[in-house]
N, C-alpha and C. Protein backbone atom coordinates (compact mmCIF):
# COMPACT_ATOMS: atom_id res chain seq x y z
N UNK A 1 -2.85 -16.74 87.32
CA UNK A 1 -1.65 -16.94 88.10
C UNK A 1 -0.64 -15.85 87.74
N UNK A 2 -0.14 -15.26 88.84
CA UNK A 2 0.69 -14.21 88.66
C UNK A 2 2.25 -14.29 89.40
N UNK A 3 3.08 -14.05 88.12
CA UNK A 3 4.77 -14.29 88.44
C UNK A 3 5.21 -13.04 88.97
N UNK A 4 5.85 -13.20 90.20
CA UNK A 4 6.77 -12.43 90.81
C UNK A 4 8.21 -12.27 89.99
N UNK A 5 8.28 -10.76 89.47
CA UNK A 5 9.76 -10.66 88.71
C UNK A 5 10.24 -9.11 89.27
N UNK A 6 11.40 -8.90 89.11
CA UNK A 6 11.63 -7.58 89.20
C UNK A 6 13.15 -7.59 88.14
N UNK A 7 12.71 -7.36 86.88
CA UNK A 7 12.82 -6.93 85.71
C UNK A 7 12.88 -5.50 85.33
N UNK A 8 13.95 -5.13 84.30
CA UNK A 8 13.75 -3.56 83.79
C UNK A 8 12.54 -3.77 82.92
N UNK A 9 12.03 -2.67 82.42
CA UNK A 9 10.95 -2.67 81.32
C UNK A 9 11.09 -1.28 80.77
N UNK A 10 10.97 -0.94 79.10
CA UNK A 10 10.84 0.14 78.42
C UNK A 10 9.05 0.55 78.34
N UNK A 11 9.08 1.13 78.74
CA UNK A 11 7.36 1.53 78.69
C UNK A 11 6.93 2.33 77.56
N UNK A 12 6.06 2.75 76.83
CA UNK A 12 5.74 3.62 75.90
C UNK A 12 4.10 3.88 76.45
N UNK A 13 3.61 4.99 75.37
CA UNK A 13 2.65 5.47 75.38
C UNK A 13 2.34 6.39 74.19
N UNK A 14 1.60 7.31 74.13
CA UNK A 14 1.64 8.40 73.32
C UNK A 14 2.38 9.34 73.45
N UNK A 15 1.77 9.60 74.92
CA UNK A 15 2.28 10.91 75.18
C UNK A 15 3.54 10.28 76.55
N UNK A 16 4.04 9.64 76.13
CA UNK A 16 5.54 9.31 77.27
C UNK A 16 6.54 8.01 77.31
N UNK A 17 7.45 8.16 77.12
CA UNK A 17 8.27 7.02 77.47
C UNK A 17 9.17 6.98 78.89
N UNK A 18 9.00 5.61 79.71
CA UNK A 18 9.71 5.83 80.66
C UNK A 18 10.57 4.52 81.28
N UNK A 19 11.06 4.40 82.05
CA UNK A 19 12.08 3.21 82.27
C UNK A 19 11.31 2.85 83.74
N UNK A 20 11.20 1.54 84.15
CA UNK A 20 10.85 1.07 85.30
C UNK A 20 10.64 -0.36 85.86
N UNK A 21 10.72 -0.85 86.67
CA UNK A 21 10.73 -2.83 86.53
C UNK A 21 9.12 -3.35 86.28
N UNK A 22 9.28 -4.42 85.95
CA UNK A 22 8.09 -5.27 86.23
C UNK A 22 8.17 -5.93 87.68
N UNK A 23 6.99 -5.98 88.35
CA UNK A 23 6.51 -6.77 89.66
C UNK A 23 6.25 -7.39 89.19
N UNK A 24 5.35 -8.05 88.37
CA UNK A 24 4.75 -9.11 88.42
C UNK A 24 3.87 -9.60 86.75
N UNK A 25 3.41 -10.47 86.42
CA UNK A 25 3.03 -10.22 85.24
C UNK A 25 2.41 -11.82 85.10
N UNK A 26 1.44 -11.91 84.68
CA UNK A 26 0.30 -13.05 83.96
C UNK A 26 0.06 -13.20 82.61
N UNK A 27 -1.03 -13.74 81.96
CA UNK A 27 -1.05 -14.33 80.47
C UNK A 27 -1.73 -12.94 80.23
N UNK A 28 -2.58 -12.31 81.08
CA UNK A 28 -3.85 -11.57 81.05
C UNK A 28 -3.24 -9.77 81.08
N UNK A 29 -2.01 -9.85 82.23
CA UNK A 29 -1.75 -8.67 82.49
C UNK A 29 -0.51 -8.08 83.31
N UNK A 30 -0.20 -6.88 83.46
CA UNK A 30 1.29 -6.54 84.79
C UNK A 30 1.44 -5.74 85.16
N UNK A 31 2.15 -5.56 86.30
CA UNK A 31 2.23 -4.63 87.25
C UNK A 31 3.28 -3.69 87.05
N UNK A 32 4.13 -2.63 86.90
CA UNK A 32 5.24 -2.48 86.78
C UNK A 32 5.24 -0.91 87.39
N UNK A 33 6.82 -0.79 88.03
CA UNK A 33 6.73 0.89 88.16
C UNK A 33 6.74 1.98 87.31
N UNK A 34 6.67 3.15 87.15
CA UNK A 34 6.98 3.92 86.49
C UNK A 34 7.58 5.34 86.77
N UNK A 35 8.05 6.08 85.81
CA UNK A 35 8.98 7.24 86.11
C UNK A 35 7.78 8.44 86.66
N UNK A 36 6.78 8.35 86.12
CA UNK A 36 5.61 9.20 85.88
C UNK A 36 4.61 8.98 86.11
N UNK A 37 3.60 9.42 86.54
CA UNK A 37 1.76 8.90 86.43
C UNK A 37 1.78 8.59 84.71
N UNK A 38 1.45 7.30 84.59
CA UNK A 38 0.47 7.41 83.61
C UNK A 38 -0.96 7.45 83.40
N UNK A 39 -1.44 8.04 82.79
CA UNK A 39 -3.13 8.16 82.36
C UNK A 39 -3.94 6.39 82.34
N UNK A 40 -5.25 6.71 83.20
CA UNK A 40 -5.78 5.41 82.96
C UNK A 40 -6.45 5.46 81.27
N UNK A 41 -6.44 4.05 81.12
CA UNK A 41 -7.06 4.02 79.63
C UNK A 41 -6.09 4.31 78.65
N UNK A 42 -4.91 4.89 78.63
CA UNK A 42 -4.14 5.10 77.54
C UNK A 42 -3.29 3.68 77.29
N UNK A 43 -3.00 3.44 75.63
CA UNK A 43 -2.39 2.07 75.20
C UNK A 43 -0.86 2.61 75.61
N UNK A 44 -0.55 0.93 75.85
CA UNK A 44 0.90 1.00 76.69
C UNK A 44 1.78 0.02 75.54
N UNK A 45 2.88 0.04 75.39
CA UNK A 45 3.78 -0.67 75.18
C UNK A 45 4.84 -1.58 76.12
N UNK A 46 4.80 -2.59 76.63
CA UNK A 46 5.94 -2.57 77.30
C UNK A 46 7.22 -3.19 76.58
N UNK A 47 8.89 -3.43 76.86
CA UNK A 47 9.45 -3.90 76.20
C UNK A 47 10.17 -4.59 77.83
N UNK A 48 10.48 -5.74 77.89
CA UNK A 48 11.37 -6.52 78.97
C UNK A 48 12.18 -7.56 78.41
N UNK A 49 14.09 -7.18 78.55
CA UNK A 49 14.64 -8.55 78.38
C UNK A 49 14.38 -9.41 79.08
N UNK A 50 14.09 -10.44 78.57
CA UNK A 50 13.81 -11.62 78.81
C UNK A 50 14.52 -12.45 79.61
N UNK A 51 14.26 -12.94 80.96
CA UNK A 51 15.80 -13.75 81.29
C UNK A 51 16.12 -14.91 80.83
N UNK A 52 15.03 -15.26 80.27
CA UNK A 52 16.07 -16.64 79.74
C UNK A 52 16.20 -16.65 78.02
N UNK A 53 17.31 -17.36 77.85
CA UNK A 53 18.07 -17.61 76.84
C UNK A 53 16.93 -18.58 75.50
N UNK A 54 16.67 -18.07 74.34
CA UNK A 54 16.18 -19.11 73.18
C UNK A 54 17.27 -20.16 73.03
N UNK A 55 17.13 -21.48 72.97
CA UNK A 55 17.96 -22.19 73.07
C UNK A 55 19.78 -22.05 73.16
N UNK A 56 19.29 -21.65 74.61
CA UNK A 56 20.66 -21.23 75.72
C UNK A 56 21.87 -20.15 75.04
N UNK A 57 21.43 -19.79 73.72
CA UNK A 57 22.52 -18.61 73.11
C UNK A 57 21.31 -17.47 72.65
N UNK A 58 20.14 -17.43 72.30
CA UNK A 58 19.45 -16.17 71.66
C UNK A 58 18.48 -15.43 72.75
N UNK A 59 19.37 -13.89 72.68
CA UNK A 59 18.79 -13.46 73.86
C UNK A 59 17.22 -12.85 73.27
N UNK A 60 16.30 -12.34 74.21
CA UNK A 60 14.74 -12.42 73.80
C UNK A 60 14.45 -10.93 74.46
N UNK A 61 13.40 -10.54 74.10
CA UNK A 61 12.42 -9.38 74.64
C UNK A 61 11.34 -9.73 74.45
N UNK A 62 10.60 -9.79 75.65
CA UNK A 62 8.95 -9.40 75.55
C UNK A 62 8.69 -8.21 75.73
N UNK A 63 7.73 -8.28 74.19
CA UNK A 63 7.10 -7.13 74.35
C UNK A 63 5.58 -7.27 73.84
N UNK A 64 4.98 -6.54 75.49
CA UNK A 64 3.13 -6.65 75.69
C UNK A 64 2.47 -5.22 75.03
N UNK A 65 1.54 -5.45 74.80
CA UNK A 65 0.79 -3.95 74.38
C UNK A 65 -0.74 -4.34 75.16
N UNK A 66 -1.19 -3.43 75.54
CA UNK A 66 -1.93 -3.35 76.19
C UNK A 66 -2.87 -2.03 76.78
N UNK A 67 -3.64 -2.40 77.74
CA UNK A 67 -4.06 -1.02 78.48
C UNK A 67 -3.85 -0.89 79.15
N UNK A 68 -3.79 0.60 80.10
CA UNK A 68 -3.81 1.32 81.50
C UNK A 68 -4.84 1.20 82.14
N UNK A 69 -5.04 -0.16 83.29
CA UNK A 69 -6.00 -0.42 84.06
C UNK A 69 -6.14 0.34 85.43
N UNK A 70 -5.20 0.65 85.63
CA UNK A 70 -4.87 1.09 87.11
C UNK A 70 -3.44 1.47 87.28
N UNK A 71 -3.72 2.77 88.00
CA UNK A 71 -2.72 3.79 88.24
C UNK A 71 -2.54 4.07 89.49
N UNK A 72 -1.61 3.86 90.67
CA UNK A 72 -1.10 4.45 91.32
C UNK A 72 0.30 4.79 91.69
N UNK A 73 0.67 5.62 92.98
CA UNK A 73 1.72 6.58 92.61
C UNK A 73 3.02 5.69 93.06
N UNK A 74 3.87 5.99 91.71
CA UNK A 74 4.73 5.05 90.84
C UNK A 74 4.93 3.65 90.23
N UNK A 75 3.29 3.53 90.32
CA UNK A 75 3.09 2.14 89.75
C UNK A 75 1.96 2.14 88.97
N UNK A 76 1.75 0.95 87.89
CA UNK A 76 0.93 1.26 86.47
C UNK A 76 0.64 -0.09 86.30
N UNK A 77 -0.73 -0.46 86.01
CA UNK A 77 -1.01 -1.81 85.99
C UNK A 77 -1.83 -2.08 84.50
N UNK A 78 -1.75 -2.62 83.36
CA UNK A 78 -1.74 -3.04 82.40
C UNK A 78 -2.38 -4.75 82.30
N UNK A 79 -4.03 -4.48 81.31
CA UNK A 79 -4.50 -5.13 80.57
C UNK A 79 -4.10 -5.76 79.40
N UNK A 80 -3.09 -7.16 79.48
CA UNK A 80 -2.20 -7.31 78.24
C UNK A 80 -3.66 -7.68 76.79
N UNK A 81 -2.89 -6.84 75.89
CA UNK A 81 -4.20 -7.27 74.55
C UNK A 81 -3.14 -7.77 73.63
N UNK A 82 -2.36 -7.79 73.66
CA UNK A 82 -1.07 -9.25 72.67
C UNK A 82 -0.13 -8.83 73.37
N UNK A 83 1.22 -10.08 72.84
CA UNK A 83 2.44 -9.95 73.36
C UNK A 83 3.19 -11.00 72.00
N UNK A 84 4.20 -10.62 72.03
CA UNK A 84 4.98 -11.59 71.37
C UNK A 84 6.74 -11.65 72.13
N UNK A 85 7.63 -13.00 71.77
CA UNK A 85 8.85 -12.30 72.03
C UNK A 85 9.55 -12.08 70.52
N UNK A 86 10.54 -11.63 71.06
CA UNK A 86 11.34 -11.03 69.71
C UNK A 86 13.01 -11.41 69.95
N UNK A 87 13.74 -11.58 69.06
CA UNK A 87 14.73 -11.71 69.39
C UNK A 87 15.70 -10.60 69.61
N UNK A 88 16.71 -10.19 70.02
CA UNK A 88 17.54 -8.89 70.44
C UNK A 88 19.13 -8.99 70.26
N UNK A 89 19.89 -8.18 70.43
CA UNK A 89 21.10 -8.35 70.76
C UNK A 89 21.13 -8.44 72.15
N UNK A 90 22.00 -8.43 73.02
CA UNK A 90 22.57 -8.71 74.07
C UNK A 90 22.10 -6.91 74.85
N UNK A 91 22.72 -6.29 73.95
CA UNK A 91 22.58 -5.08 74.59
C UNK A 91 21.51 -4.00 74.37
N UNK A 92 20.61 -4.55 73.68
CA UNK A 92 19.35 -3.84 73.40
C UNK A 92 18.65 -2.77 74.44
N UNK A 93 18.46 -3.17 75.69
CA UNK A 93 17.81 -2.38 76.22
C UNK A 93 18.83 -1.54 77.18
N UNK A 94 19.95 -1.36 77.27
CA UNK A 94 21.23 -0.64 77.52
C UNK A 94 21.14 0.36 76.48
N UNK A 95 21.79 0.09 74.93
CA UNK A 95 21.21 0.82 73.99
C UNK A 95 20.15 1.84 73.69
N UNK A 96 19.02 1.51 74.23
CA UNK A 96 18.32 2.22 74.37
C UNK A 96 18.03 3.28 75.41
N UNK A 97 18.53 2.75 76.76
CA UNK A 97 18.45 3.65 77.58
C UNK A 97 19.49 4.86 77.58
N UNK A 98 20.74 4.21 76.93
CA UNK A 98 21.65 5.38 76.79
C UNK A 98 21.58 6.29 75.79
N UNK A 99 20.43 6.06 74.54
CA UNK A 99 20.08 6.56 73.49
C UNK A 99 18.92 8.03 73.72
N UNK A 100 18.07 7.27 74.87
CA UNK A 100 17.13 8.14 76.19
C UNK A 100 17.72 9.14 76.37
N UNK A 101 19.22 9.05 77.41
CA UNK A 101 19.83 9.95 78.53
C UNK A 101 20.48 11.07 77.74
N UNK A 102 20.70 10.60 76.30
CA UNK A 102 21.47 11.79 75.37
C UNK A 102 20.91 12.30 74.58
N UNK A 103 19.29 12.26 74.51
CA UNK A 103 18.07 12.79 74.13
C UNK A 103 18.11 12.45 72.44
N UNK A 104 18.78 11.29 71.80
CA UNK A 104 17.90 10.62 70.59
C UNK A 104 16.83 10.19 70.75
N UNK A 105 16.70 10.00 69.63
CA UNK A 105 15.24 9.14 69.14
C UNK A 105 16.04 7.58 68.99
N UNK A 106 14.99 6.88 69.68
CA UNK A 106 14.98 5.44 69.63
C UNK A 106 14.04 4.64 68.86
N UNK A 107 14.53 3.70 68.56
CA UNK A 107 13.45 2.83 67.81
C UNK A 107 13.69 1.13 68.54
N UNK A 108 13.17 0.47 67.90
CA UNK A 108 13.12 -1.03 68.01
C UNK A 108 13.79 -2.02 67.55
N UNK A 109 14.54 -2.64 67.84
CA UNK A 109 15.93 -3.42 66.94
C UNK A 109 15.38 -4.77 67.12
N UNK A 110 15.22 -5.15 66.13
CA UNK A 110 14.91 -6.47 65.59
C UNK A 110 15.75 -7.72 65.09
N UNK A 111 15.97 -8.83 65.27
CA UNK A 111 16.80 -9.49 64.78
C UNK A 111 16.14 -10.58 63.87
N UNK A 112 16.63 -10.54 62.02
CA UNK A 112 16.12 -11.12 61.09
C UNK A 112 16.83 -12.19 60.74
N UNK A 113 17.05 -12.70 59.27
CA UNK A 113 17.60 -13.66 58.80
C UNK A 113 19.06 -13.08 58.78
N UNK A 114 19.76 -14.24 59.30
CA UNK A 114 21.05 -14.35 58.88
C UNK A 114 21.68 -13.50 59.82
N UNK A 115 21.25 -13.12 60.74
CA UNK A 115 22.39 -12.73 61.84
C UNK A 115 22.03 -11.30 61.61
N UNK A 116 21.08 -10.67 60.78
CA UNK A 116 21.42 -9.21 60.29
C UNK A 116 20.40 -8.70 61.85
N UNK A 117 20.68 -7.13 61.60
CA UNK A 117 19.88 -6.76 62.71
C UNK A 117 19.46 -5.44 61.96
N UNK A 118 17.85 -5.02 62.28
CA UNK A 118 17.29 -4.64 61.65
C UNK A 118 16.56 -3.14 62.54
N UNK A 119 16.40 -1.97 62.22
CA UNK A 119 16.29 -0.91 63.13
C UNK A 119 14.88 -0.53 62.52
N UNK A 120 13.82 -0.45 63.62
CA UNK A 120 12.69 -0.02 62.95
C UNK A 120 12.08 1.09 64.02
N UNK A 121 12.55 2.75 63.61
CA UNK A 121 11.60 4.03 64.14
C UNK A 121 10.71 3.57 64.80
N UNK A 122 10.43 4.45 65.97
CA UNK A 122 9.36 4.76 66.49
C UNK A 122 8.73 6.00 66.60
């Protein structure tokens, strides 16, 4: 069974990172656009805030890893092989995109014990 969403998503790869929504997405797998062709067969990352709330105040990200099943032009379809959610700040994937446009390096922000928030390279 496959959910209709149109969601931002952070994409990764080896060789690329790019910004684009999710269409659609199952237990198994998802559809999403992309900035670029990606390569079939190459491992994907995706990252998507989450729309709903962990008990109505903690905001969430899923994030799937997976494969490049199918490629066409501006869209990328992904074999999910795990997923977990994670918890975030509010502005996580803003953060990141504006971190993109001014050509840093980004990493993954994590939220641990006690409110702390935790920055882990990519």
């Amino acid at each position: 069974m496959r959910f209709q969403l149109n969601l931002p998503v952070r994409y990764a790869t080896m060789d690329d990172i790019g910004w684009g929504r999710i269409l659609n997405i199952s237990c198994a797998g998802a559809l999403f656009t992309t900035e670029r062709a990606l390569q079939p067969n190459a491992e994907v990352e995706l990252c998507v805030k989450w729309p709903v709330l962990l008990l109505n105040s903690v905001h969430l990200n899923l994030i799937a890893a997976g494969v490049i099943v199918r490629v066409e032009p501006g869209m990328a379809a992904m074999r999910i092989q795990r997923y977990e959610f994670r918890t975030c700040s509010p502005s996580f994937l803003l953060e990141l995109h504006e971190q993109k446009l001014s050509g840093v390096a980004f990493g993954f922000q994590v939220q641990v014990a006690n409110q702390a928030v935790q920055r882990v390279g990519v």
